[in-house]
C-alpha atoms as a PDB file:
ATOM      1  CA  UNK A   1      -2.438 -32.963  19.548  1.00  0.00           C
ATOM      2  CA  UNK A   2      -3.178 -29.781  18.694  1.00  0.00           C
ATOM      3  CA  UNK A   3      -6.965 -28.374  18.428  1.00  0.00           C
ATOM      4  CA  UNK A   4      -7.537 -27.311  14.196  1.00  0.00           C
ATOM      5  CA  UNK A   5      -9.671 -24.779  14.089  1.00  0.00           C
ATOM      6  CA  UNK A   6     -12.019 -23.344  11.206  1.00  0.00           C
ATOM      7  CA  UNK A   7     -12.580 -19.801  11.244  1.00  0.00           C
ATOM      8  CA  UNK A   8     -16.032 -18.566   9.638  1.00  0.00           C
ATOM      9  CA  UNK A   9     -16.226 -14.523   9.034  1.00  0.00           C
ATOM     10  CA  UNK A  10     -17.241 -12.233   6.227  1.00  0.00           C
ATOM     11  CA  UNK A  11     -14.574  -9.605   7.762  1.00  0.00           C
ATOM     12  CA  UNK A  12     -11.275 -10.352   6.175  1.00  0.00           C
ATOM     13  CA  UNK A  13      -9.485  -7.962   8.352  1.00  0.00           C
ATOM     14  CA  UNK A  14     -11.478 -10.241  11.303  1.00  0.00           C
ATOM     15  CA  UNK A  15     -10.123 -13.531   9.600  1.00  0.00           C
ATOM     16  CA  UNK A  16      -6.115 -12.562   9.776  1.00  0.00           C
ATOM     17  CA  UNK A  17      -6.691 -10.856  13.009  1.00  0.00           C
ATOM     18  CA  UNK A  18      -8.002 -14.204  14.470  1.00  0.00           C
ATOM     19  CA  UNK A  19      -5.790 -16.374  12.911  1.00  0.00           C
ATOM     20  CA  UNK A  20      -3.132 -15.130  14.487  1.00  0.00           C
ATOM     21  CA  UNK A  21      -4.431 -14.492  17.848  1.00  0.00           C
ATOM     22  CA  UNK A  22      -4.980 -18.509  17.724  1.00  0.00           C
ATOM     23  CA  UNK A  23      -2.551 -19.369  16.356  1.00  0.00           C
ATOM     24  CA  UNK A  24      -0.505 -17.468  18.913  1.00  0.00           C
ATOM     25  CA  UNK A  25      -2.500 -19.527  21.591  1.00  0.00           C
ATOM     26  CA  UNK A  26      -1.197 -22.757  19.906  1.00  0.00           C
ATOM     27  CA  UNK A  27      -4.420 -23.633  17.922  1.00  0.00           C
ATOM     28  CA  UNK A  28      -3.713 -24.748  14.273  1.00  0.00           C
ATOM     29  CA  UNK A  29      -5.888 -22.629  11.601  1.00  0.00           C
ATOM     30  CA  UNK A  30      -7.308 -25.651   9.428  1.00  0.00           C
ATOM     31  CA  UNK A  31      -8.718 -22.899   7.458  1.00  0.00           C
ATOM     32  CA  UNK A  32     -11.256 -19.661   6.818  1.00  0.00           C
ATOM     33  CA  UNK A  33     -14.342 -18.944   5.054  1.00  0.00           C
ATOM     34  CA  UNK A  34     -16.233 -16.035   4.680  1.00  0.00           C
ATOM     35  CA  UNK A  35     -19.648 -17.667   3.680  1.00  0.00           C
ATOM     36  CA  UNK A  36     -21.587 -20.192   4.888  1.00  0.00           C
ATOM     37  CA  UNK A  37     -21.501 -22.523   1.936  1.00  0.00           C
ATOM     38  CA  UNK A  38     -17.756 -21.854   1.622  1.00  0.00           C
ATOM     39  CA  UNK A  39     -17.665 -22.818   5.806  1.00  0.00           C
ATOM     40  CA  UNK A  40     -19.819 -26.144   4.970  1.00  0.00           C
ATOM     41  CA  UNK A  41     -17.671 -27.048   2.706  1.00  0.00           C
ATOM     42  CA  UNK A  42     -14.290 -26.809   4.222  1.00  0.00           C
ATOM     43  CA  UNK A  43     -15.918 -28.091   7.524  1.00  0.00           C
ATOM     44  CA  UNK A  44     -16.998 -31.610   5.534  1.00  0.00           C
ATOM     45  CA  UNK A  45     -13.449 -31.666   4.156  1.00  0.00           C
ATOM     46  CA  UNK A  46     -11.210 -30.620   6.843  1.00  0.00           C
ATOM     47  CA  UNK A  47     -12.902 -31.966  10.186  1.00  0.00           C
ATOM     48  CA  UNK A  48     -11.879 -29.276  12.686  1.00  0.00           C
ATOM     49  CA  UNK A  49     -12.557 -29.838  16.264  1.00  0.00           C
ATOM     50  CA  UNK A  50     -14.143 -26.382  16.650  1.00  0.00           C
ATOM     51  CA  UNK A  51     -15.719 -23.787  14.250  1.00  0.00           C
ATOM     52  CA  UNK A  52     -15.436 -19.954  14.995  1.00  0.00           C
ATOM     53  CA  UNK A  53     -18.121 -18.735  13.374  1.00  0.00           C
ATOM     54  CA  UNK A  54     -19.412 -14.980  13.093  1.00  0.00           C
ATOM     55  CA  UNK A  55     -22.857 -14.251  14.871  1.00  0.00           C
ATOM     56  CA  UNK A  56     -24.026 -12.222  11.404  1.00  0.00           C
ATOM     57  CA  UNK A  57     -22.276 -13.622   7.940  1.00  0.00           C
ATOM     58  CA  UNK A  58     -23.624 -10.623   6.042  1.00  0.00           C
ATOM     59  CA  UNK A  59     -26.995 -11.415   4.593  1.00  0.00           C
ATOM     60  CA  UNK A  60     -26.662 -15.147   6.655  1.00  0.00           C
ATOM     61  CA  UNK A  61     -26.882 -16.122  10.118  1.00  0.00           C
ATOM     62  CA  UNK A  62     -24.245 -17.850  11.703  1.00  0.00           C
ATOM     63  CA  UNK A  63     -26.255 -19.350  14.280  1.00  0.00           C
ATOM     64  CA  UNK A  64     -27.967 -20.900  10.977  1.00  0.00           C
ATOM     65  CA  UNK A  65     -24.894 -22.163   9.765  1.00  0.00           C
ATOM     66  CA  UNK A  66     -23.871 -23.135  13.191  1.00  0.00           C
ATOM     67  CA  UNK A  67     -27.070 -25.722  13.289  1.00  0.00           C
ATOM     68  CA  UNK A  68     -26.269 -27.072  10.021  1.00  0.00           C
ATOM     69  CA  UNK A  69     -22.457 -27.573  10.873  1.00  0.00           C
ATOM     70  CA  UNK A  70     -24.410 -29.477  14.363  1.00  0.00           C
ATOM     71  CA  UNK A  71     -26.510 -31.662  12.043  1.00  0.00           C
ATOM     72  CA  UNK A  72     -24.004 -32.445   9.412  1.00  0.00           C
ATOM     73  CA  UNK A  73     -21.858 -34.175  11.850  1.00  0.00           C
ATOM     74  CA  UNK A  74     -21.582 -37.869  11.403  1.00  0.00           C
ATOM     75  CA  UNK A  75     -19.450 -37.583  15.092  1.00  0.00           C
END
């Protein structure tokens, strides 16, 4: 089974970049956000094994976000 993968970047030109460098790698791209809300979201409703996420999401941290995606796991 293939690993799905959310992607969490305020750089769009990051976001395509990794896609398909992960893609390439055989990881399917369950999606991308460029916020943090936007990345809780999609991470409640899509259930990826593993979240890239961006040190610095513009005015948030994404070691911030990264604790809240930790605590909002019912796994």
């Amino acid at each position: 089974m293939p690993i799905r993968c959310l992607i969490v970047d305020d750089n769009p030109s990051f976001l395509v970049a990794a896609r398909v460098l992960l893609e390439r790698q055989g990881l399917t791209i369950a999606g991308v956000a460029s916020t943090g809300a936007e990345a809780l979201r999609q991470a409640e409703t899509l259930r990826p094994n593993v979240v890239l996420v961006d040190i610095s999401l513009g005015k948030e941290s994404g070691l911030d976000l990264a604790r809240r995606l930790i605590a909002d796991d019912p796994d």
